[in-house]
Protein backbone atom coordinates (compact mmCIF):
# COMPACT_ATOMS: atom_id res chain seq x y z
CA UNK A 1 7.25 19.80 7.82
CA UNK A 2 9.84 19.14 10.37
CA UNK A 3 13.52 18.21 9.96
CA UNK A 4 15.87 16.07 11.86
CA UNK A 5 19.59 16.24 12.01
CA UNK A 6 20.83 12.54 12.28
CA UNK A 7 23.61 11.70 14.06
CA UNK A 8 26.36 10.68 11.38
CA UNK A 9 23.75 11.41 8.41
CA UNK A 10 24.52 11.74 4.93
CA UNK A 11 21.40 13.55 4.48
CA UNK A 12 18.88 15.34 6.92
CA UNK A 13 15.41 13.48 8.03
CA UNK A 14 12.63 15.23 7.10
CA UNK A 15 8.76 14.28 8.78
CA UNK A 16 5.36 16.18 7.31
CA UNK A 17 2.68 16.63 10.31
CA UNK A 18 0.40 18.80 11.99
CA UNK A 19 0.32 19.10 15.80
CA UNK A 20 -1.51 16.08 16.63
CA UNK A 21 0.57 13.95 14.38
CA UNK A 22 3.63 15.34 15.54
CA UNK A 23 2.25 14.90 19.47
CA UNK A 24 2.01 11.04 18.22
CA UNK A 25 5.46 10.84 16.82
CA UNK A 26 7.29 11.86 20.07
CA UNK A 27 4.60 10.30 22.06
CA UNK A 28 6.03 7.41 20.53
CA UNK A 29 9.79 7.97 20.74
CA UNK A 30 9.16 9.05 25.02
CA UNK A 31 7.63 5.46 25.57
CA UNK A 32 10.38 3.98 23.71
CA UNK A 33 12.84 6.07 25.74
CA UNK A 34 11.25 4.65 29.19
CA UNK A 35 11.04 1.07 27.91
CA UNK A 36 13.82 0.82 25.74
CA UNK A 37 14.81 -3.06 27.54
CA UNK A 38 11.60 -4.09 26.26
CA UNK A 39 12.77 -4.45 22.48
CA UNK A 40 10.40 -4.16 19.65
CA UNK A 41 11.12 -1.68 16.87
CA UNK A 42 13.28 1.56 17.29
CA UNK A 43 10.56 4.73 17.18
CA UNK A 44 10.08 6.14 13.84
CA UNK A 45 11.60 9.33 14.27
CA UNK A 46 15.29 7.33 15.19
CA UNK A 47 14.09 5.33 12.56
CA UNK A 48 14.01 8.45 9.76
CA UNK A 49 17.36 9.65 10.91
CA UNK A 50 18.88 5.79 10.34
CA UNK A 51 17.74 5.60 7.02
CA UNK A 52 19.23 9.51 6.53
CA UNK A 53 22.49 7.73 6.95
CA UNK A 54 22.86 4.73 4.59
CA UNK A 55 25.08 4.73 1.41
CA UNK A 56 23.81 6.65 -1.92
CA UNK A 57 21.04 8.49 -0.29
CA UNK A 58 19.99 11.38 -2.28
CA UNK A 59 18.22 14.83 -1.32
CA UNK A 60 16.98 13.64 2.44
CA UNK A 61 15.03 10.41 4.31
CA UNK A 62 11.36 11.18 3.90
CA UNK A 63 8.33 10.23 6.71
CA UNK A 64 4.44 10.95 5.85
CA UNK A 65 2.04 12.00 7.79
CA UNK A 66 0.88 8.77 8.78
CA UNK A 67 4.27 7.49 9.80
CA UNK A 68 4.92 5.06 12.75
CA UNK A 69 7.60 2.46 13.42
CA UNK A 70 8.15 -0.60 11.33
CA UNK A 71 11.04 -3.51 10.52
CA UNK A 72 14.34 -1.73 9.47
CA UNK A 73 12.57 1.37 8.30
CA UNK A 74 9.61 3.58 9.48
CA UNK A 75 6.00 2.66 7.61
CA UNK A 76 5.68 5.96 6.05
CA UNK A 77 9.28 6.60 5.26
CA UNK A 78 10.41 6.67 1.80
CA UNK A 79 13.80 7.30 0.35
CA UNK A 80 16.05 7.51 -2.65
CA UNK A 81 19.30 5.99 -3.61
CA UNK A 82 21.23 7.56 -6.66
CA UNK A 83 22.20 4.51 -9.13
CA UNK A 84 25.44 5.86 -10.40
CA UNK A 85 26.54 5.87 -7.00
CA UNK A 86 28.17 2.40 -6.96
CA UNK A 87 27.97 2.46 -2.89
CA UNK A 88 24.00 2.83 -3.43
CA UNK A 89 22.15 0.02 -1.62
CA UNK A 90 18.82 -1.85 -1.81
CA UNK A 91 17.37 -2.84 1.32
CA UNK A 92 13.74 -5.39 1.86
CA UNK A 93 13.74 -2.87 4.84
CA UNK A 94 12.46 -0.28 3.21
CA UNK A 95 9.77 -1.89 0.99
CA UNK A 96 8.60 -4.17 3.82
CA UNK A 97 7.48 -7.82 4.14
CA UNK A 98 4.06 -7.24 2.63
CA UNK A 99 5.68 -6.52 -0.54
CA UNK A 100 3.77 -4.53 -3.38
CA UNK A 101 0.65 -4.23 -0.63
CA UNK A 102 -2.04 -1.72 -2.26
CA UNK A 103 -5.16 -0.55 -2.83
CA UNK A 104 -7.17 -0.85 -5.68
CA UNK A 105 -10.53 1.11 -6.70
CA UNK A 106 -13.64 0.26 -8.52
CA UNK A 107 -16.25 2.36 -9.62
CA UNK A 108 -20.01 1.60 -10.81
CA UNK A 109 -23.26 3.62 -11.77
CA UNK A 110 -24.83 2.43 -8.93
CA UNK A 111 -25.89 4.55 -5.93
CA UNK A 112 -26.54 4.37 -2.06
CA UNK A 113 -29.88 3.82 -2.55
CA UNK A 114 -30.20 0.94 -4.72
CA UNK A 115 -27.39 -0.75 -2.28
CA UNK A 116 -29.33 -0.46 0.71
CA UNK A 117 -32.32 -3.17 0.34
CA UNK A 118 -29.52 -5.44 -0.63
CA UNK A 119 -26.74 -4.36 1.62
CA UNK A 120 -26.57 -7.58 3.61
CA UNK A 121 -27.19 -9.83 0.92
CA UNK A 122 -24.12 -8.05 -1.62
CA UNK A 123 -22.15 -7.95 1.86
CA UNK A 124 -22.28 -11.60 2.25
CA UNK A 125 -21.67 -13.04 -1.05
CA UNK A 126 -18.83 -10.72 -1.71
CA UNK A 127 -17.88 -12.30 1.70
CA UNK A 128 -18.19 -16.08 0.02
CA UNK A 129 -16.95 -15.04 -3.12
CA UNK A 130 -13.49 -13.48 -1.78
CA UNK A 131 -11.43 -16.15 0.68
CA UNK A 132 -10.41 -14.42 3.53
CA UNK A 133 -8.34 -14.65 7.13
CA UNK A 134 -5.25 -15.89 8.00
CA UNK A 135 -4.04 -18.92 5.99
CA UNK A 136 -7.07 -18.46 3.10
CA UNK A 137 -7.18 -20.50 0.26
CA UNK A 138 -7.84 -19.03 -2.80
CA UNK A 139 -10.57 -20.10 -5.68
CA UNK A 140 -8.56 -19.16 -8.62
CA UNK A 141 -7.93 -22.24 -10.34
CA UNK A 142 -3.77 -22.01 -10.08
CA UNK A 143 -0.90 -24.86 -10.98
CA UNK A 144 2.65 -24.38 -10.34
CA UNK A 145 3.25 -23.47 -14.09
CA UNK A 146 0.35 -21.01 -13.47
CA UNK A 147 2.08 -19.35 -10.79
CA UNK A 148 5.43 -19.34 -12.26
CA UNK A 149 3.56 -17.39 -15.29
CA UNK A 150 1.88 -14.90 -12.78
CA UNK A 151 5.00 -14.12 -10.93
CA UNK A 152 6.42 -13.28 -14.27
CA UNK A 153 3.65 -11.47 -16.07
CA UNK A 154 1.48 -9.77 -13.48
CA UNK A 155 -1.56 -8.44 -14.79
CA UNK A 156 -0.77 -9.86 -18.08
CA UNK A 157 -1.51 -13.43 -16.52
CA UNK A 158 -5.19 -12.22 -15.52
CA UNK A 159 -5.94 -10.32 -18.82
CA UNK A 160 -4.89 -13.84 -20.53
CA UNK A 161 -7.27 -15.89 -18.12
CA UNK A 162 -9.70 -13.69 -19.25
CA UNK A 163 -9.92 -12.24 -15.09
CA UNK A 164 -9.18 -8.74 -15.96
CA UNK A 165 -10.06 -6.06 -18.83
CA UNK A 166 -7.74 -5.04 -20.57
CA UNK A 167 -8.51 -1.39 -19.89
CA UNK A 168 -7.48 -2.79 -16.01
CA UNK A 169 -4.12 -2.84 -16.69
CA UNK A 170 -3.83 0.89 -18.36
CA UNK A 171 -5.23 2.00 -14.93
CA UNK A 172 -2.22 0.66 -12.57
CA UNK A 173 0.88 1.74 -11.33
CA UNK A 174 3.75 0.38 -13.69
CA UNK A 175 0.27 -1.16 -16.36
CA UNK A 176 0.37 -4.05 -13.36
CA UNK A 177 3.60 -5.78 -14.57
CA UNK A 178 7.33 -5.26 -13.34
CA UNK A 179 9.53 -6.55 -16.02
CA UNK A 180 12.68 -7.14 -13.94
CA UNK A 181 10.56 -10.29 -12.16
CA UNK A 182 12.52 -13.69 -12.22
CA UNK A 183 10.24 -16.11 -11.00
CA UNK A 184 13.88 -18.54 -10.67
CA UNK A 185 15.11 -15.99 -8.00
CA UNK A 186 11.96 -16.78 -5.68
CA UNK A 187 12.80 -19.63 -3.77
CA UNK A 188 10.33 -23.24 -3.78
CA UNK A 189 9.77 -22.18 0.22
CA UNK A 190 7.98 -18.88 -0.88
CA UNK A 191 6.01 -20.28 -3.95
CA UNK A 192 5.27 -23.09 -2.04
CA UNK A 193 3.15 -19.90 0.61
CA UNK A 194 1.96 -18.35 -2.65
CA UNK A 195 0.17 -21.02 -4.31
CA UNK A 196 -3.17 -21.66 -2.50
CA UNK A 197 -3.62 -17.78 -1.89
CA UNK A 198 -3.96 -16.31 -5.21
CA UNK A 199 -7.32 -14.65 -4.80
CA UNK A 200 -7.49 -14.42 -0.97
CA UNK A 201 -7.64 -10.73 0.74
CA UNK A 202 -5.90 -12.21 3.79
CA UNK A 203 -5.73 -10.87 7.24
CA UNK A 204 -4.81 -7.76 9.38
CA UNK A 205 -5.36 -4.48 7.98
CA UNK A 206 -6.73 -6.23 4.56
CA UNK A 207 -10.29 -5.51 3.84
CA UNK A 208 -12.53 -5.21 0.20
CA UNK A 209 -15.28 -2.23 1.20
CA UNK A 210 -18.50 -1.25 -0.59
CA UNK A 211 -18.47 2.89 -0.52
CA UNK A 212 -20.30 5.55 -1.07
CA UNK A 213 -18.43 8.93 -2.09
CA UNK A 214 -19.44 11.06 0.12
CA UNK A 215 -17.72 14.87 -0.84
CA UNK A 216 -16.00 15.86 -3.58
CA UNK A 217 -13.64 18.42 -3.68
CA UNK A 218 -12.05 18.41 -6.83
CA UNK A 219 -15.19 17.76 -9.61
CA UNK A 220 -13.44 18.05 -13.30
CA UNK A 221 -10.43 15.24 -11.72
CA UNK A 222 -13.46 13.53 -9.96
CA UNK A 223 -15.39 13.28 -13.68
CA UNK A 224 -12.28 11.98 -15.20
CA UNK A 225 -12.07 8.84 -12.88
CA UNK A 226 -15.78 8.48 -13.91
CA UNK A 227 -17.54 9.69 -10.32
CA UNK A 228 -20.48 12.16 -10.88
CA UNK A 229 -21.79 12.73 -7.44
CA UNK A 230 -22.41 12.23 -4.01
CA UNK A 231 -23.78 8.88 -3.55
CA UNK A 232 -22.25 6.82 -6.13
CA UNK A 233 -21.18 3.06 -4.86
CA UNK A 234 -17.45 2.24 -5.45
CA UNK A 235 -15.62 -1.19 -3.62
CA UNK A 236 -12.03 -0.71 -2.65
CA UNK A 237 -9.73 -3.40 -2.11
CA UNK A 238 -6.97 -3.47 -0.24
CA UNK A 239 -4.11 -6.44 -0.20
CA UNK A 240 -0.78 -7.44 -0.49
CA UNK A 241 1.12 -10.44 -1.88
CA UNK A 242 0.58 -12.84 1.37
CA UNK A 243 2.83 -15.63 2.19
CA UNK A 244 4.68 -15.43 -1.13
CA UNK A 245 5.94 -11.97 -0.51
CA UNK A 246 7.20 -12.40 3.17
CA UNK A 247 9.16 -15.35 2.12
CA UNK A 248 10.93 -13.25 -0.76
CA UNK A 249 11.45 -10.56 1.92
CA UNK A 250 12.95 -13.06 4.53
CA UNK A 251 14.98 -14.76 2.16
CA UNK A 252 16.45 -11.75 0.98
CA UNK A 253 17.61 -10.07 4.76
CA UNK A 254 19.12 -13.55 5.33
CA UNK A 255 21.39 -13.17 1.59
CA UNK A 256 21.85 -9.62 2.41
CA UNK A 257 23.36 -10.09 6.12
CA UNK A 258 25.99 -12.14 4.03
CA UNK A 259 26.17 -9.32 1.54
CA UNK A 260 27.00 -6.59 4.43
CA UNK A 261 29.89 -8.49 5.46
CA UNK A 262 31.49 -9.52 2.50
CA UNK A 263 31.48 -5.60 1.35
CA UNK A 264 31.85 -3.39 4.72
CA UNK A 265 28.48 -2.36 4.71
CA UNK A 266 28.30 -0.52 7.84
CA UNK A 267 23.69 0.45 9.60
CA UNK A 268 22.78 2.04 12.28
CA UNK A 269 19.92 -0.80 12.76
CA UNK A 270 20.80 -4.40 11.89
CA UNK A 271 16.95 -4.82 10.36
CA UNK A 272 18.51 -2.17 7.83
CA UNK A 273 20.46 -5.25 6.12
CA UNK A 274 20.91 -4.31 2.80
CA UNK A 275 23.03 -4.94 -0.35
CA UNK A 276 24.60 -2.35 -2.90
CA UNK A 277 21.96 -2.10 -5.89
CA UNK A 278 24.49 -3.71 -8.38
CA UNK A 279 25.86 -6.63 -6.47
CA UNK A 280 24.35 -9.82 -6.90
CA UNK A 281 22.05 -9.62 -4.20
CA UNK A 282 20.88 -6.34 -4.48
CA UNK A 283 20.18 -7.71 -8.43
CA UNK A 284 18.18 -11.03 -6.98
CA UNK A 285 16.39 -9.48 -4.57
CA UNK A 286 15.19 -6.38 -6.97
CA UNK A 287 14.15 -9.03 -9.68
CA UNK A 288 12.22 -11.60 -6.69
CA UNK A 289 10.74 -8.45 -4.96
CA UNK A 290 9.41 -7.52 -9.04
CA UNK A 291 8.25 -11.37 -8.95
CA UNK A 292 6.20 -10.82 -5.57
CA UNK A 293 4.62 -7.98 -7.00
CA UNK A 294 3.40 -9.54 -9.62
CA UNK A 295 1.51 -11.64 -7.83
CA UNK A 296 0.18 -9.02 -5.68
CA UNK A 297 -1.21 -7.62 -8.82
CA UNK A 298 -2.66 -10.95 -9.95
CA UNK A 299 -3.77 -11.19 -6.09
CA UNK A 300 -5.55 -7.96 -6.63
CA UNK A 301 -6.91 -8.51 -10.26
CA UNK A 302 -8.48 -11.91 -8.94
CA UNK A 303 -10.31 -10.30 -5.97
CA UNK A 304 -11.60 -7.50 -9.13
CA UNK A 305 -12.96 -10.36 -10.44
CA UNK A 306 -15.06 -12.21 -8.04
CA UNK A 307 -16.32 -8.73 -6.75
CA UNK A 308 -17.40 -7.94 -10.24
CA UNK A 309 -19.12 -11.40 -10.26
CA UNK A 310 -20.80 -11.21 -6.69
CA UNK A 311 -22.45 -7.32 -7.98
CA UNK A 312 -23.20 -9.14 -10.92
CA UNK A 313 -25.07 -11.99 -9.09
CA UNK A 314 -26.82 -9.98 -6.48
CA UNK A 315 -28.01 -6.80 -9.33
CA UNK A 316 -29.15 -9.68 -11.58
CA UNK A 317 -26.68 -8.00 -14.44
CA UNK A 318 -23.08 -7.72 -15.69
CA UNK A 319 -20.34 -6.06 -15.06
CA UNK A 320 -19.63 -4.06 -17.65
CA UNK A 321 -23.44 -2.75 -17.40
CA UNK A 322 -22.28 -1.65 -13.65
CA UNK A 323 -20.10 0.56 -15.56
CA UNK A 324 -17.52 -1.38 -12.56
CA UNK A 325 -14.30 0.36 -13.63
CA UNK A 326 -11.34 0.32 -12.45
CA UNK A 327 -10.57 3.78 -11.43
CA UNK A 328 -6.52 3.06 -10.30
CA UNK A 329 -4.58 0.33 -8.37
CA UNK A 330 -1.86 2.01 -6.22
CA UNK A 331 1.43 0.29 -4.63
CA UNK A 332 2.10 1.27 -0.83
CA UNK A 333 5.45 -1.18 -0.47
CA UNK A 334 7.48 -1.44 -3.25
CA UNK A 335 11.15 -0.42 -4.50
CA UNK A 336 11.22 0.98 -7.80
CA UNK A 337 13.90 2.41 -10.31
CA UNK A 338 12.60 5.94 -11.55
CA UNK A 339 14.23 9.15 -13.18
CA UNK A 340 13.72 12.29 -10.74
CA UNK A 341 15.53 16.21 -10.77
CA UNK A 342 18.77 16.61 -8.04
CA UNK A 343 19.92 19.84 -7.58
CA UNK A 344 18.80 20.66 -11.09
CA UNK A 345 20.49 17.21 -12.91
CA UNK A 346 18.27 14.46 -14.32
CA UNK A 347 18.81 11.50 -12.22
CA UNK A 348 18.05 7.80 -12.17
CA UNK A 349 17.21 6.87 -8.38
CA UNK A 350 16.30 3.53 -6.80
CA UNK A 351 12.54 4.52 -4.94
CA UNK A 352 12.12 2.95 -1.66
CA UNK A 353 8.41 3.47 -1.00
CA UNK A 354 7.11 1.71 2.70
CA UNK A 355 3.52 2.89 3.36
CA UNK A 356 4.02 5.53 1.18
CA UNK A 357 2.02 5.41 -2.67
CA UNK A 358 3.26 7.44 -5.96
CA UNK A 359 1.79 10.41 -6.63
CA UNK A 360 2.33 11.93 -9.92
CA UNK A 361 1.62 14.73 -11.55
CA UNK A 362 -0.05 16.09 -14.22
CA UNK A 363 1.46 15.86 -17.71
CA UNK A 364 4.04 13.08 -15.95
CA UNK A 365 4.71 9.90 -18.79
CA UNK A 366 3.62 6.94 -16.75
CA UNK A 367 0.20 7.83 -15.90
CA UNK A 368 -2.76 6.82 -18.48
CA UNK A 369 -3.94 9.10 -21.14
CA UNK A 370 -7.43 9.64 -18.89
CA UNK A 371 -5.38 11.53 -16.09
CA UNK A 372 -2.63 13.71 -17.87
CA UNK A 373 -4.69 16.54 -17.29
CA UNK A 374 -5.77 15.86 -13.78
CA UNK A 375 -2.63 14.14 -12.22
CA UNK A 376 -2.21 10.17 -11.22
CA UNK A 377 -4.79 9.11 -8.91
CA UNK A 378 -3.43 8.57 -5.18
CA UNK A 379 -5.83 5.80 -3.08
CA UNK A 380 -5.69 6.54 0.63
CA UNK A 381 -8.13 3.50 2.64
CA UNK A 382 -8.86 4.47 5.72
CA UNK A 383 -9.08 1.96 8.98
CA UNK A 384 -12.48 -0.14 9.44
CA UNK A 385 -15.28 2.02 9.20
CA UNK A 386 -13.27 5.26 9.05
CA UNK A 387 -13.31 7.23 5.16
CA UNK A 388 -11.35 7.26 2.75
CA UNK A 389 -9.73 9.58 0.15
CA UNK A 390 -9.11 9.80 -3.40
CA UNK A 391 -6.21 12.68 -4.32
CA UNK A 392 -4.12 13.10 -7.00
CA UNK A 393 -0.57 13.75 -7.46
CA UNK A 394 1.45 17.38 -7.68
CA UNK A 395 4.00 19.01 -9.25
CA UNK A 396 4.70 20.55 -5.79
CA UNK A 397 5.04 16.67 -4.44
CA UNK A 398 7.49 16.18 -7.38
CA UNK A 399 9.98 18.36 -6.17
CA UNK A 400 9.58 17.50 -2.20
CA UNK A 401 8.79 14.34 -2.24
CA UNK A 402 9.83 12.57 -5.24
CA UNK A 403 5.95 12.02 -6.37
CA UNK A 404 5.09 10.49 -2.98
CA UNK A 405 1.89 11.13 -0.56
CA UNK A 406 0.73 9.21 2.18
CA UNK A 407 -0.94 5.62 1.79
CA UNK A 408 -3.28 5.39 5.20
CA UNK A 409 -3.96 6.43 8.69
CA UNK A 410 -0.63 4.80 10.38
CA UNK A 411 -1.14 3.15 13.44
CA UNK A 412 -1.45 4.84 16.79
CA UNK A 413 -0.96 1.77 18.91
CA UNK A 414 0.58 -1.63 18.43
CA UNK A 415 -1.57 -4.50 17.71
CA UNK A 416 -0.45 -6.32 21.37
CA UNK A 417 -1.71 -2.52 22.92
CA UNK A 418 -4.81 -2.35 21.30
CA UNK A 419 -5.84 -6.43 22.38
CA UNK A 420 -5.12 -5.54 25.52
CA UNK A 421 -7.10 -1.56 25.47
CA UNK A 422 -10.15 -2.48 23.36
CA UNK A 423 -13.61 -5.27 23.38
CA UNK A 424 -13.94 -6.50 19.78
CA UNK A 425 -17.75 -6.85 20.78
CA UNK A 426 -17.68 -3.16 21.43
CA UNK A 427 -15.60 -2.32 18.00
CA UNK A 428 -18.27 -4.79 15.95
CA UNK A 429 -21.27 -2.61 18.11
CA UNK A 430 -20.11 0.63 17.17
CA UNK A 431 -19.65 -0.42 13.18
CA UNK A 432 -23.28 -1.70 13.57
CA UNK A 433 -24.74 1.76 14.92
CA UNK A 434 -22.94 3.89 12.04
CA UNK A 435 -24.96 1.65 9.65
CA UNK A 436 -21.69 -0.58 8.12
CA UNK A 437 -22.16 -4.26 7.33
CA UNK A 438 -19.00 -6.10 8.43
CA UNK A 439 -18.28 -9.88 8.05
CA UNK A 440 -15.03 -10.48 9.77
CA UNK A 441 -13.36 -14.05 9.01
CA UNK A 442 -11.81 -13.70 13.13
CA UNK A 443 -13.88 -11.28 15.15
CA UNK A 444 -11.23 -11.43 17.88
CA UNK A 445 -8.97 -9.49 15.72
CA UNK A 446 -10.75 -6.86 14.37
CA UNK A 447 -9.75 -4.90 17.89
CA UNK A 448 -6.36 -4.60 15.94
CA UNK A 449 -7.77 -2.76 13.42
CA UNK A 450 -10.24 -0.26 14.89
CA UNK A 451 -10.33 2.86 14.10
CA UNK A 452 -9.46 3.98 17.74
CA UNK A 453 -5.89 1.59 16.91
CA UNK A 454 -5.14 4.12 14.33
CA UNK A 455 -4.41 7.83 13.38
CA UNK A 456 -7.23 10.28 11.97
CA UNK A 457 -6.85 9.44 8.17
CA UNK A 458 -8.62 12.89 7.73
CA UNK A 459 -5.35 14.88 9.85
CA UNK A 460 -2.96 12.41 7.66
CA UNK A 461 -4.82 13.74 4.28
CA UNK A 462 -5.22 17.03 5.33
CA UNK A 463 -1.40 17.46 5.81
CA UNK A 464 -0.36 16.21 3.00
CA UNK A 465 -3.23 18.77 0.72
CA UNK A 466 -1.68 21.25 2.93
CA UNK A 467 1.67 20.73 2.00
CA UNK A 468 0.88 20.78 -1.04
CA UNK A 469 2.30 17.34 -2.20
CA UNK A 470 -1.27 15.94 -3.28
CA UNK A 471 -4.48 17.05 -3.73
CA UNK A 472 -8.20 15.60 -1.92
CA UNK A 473 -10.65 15.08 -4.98
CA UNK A 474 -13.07 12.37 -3.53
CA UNK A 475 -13.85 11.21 -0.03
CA UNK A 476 -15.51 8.21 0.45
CA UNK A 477 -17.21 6.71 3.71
CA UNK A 478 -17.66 3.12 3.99
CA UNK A 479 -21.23 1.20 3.72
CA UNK A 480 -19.80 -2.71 4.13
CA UNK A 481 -16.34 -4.12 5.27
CA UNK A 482 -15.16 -7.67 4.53
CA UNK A 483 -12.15 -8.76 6.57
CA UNK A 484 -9.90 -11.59 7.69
């Protein structure tokens, strides 16, 4: 891990990487330095030692592996503000405009080989079933009373629509509901967005992929999450909260500019607008951003069940005789109050986590019964037809990183960069020879995504096992990849 002093700081910046990471991080902060006119976001590692300077930040401003520059903070950056500090702030910056993005995992007793006769088949009607690209429309039956109920009881919604089981909820981050939402603090603009996508995956890096686990490191956690061996088919999903959630977020910076002002607020980085944690906005925004969450969860618990019905279809069978299990369902943006050790004190911290997912423990309160003994369950997707990881949390991560791993690869390039640098025939070729279905809703933007757009998921997960803040278990490759 590397530090950096930050000009003015309250606290120091701290980055984890190994050598080609780190090569990527300056990389990034030289180009920035020769075309600084050009605009765009500030490089992450200015970016770390901004956020190392705003009121109430405790212990220092955190970057994972898989860091790279975003809006207002770094994607990959996560930090903590102490809430007895009355100066402490809340800022949309640091949970992002995808708001409670995240990946979810299923399992089921099926293996590579009974996929593989059917591969095209499953990959298509999991591609009819789930609505995807930009604009989607979802097939979730939804009102407006139904969506005022979502944003206000999450996973609660779907287990009362009879969507979810009700062993689904045990097996997500905060049991899928945040009870601070106030569906009257998101504004008619943003539900307006939200209502026709309940249910829809989306577009950019938003995929549902069938996967085989391919190694596993860690077999006694492994067993607990109900994966046996190499082979076994699980589907991840991986979405956000869609229009619904950018509005919250855009409505919020625009309150929160007003907020700055009235109190003498003073950032480094005007996309850092943010309001103390107490004041009125910081209180609307924490309660909307809960809301949008919500409905990322219902988002998420929707797509469970249509993939659940489209295995069913194609296996002639149920679900529940799929064994389809949900293994965990991980947040990746979100801002969250927990309790953490300072300097030895208990204290109560506001969790700004951007591209970065909770990783806790064994033996920690607020992860299920199944995984006391093995530690939460950390989801790491990789890009389009790249592996992912399983790992679970450590007491090691507890103390440097407040519970917090990686959530990704991180982008090398900027979507505009890779358009211009890559052939999405030659990205949708290459997929093809590795043997991985793909049914992409707009091919002409899967060059944004390829894996050659991104880090090496494998150096991001490797530096964060090495640090010791979370632990590889499973790796999965992909078989199938459904995209907008």
């Amino acid at each position: 891990s590397c530090g950096i002093n930050a000009e003015y700081g309250l606290v120091e910046g701290e980055f984890f990487a190994n050598s080609r990471l780190q090569y990527l991080m300056f990389d990034e902060l030289k180009n920035h330095c020769k075309n600084a006119a050009q605009g765009g976001f500030l490089p992450a590692v200015k970016q770390i030692a901004n956020v190392a300077a705003l009121p109430g930040i405790v212990k220092r401003s955190i970057a994972l592996p898989d860091v790279h520059s975003g809006y207002g903070f770094a994607i990959g950056n996560m930090a903590a503000f102490d809430m007895d500090n009355p100066e402490a702030i809340l800022s949309p910056g640091g949970v992002g405009f995808d708001i409670n993005c995240g990946v979810r995992l299923l399992r089921t007793n099926l293996f590579e080989k009974d996929v593989q006769p059917v591969k095209e088949q499953l990959t298509q009607t999991l591609f009819n079933h789930i609505p995807v690209g930009v604009g989607s429309k979802g097939m979730i039956p939804m009102n407006a009373r139904d969506l005022e109920e979502a944003l206000e009881m999450g996973m609660d919604w779907s287990l009362r629509e009879g969507y979810i089981w009700a062993e689904d909820k045990e097996h997500c981050e905060e049991y899928g509901r945040m009870l601070q939402a106030d569906p009257t603090k998101v504004s008619a603009r943003a539900k307006k967005r939200g209502l026709p996508q309940l249910g829809t995956l989306g577009a950019g890096n938003h995929y549902a992929e069938i996967q085989v686990v391919d190694e596993i490191y860690n077999k006694q956690a492994a067993k607990r999450m109900g994966i046996d061996e190499a082979g076994q088919v699980c589907v991840m999903i991986h979405c956000g909260s869609r229009g619904l959630g950018h509005q919250v977020a855009t409505d919020a910076l625009t309150e929160m500019e007003r907020a700055m002002k009235r109190d003498n607020i003073v950032v480094n980085d005007r996309q850092l607008a943010c309001a103390r944690i107490n004041s009125e906005e910081g209180q609307n925004y924490l309660k909307s951003m809960a809301a949008a969450a919500n409905y990322a969860w219902v988002n998420r618990s929707s797509m469970t069940f249509l993939c659940r019905q489209a295995f069913a279809k194609i296996f002639n069978s149920t679900p529940d005789d799929l064994d389809m299990h949900m293994i965990y369902d991980v947040s990746h943006n979100i801002a969250k109050i927990e309790q953490h050790m300072v300097d030895g004190k208990l204290k109560t911290l506001m969790m700004h986590r951007k591209g970065a997912t909770r990783a806790f423990p064994p033996n920690h309160p607020l992860i299920p019964v199944d995984y006391q003994l093995t530690g939460q369950p950390v989801l790491i997707g990789g890009t389009m037809g790249t592996c992912s990881y399983v790992l679970t949390g450590t007491e090691k991560g507890m103390e440097r990183t407040f519970g917090t791993t990686c959530h990704g690869a991180g982008r090398a390039y900027s979507r505009a960069k890779s358009r211009r640098n890559l052939d999405y025939m030659t990205v949708l070729e290459n997929l093809k020879e590795k043997g991985i279905s793909i049914r992409v809703a707009s091919p002409k933007l899967v060059m944004e995504e390829a894996p050659e757009s991104y880090k090496n998921v494998t150096d991001v997960v490797n530096t964060c096992h090495g640090a010791g803040i979370s632990d590889k278990c499973i790796k999965l490759r992909p078989i199938a990849v459904i995209k907008g």
